[in-house]
Structures are given as C-alpha cells and as structure tokens.
C-alpha atoms as a PDB file:
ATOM      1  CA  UNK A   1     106.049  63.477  95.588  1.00  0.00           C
ATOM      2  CA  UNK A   2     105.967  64.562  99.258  1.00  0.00           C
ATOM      3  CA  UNK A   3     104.148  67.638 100.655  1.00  0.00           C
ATOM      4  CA  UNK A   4     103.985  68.854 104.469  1.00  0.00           C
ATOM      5  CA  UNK A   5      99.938  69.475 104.946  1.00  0.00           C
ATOM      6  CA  UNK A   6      97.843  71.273 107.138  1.00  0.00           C
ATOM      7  CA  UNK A   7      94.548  69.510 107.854  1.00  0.00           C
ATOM      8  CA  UNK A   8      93.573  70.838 111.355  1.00  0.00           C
ATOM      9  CA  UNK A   9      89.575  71.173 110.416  1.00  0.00           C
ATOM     10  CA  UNK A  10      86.939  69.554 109.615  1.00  0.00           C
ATOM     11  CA  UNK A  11      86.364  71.483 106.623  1.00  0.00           C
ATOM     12  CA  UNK A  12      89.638  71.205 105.539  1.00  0.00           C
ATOM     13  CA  UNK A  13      89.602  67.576 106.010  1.00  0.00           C
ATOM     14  CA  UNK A  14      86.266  67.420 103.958  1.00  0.00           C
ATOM     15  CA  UNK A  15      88.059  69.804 101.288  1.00  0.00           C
ATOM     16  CA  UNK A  16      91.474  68.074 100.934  1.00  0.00           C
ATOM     17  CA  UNK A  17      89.488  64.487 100.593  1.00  0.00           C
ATOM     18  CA  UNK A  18      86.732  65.687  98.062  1.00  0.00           C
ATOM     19  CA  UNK A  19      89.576  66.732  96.213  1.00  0.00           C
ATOM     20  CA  UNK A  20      91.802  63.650  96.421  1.00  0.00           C
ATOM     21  CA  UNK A  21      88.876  61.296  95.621  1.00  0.00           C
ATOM     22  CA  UNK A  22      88.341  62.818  91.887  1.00  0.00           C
ATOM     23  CA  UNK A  23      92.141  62.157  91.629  1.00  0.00           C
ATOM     24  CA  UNK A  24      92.551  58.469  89.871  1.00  0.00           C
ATOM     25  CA  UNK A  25      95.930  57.673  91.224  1.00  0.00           C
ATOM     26  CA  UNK A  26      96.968  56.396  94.676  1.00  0.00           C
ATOM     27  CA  UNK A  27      97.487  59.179  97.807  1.00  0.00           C
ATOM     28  CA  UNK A  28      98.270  59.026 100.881  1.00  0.00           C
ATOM     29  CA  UNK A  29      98.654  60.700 104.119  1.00  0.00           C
ATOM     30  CA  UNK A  30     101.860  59.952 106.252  1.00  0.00           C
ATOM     31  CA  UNK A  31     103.270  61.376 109.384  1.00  0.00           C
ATOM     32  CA  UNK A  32     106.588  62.839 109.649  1.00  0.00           C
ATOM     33  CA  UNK A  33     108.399  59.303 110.229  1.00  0.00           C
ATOM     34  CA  UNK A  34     106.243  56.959 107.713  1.00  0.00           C
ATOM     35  CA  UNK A  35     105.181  55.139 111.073  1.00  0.00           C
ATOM     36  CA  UNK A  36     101.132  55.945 110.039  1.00  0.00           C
ATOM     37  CA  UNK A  37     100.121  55.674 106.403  1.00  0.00           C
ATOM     38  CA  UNK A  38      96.426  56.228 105.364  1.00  0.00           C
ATOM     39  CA  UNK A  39      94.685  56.840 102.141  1.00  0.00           C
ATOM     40  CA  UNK A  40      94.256  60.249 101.753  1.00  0.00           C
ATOM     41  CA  UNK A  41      90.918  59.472 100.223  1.00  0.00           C
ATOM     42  CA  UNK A  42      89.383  58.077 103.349  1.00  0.00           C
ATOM     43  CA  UNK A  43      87.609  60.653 105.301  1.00  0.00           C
ATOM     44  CA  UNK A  44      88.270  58.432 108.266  1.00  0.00           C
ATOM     45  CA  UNK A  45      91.967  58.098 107.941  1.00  0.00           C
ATOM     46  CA  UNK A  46      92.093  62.126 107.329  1.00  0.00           C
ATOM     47  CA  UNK A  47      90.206  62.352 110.656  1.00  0.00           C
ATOM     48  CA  UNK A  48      92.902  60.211 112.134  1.00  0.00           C
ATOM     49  CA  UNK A  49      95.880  61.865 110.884  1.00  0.00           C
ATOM     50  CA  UNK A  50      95.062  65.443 112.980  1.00  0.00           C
ATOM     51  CA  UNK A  51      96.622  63.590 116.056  1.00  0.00           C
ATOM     52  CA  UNK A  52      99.961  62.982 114.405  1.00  0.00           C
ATOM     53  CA  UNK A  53     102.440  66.437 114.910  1.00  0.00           C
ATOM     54  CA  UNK A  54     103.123  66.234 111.355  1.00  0.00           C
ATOM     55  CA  UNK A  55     101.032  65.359 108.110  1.00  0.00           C
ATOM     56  CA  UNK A  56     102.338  64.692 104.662  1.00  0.00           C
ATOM     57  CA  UNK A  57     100.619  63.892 101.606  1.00  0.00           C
ATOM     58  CA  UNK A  58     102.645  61.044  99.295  1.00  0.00           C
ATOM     59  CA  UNK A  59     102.111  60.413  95.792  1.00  0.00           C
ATOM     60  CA  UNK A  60     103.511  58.673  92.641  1.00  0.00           C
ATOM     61  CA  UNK A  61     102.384  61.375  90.786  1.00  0.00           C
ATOM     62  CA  UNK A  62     102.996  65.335  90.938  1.00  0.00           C
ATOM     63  CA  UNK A  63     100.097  66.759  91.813  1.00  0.00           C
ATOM     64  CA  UNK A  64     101.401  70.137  93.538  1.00  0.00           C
ATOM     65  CA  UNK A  65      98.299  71.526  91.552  1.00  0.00           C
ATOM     66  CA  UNK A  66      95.873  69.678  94.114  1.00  0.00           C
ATOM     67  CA  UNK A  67      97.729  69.791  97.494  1.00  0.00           C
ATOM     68  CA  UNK A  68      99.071  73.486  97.156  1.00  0.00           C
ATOM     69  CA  UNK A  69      96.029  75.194  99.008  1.00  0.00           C
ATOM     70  CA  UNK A  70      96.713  72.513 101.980  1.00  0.00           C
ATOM     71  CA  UNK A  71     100.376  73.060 101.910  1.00  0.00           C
ATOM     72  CA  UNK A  72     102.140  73.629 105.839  1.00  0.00           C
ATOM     73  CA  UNK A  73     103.918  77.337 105.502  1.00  0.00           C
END
C-alpha cells in the first residue's frame, strides 16, 4: 500500500508517528522517487522527510484506516 501524505507540522508529524508506532507492522515514509526511505515510526526520520517535495507512506499492510486523516488532497 502507497499513500501521498501531508506532514508539513510539527503536530502533524507528532500525530502521524504516535499513530504509526501502536501499528505492529513495518511503515515507512518515501519520497516521490523511492530515493529516501525512513521508518515512519521515527520521529526523526518524519522530521526529515518535510524537505522532500513529496511524502508517501508504504506499507505491506492496508492500513487506509490510519493514514486517511494525513492523506495529500
């Protein structure tokens, strides 16, 4: 699964990681071309993806149910 996020805050960034840590599965965040991947658990590597122009979040798993409220319009 592949959704186009919007993490441009630092609440939004606390948010979106609080919520991906009580998720047991792996997650990441990716920029548009794969060239950056991060865990999308680390409040570090959430910090670092608000420089790249785009920022996805990748998992094995569907969990639309998480990510929606972060989804890019």
């Amino acid at each position: 699964m592949r959704i186009k996020v919007r993490l441009d805050t630092m609440t939004a960034i606390n948010n979106f990681v609080s919520d991906m840590t009580k998720y047991n599965g792996n997650v990441y965040l990716t920029d548009k071309d794969r060239n950056f991947i991060v865990s999308a658990k680390s409040m570090l590597g959430a910090v670092y993806s608000m420089e790249w122009d785009e920022v996805w979040c990748e998992s094995d798993e569907d969990i639309f149910q998480i990510v929606n409220k972060y989804m890019e319009d």
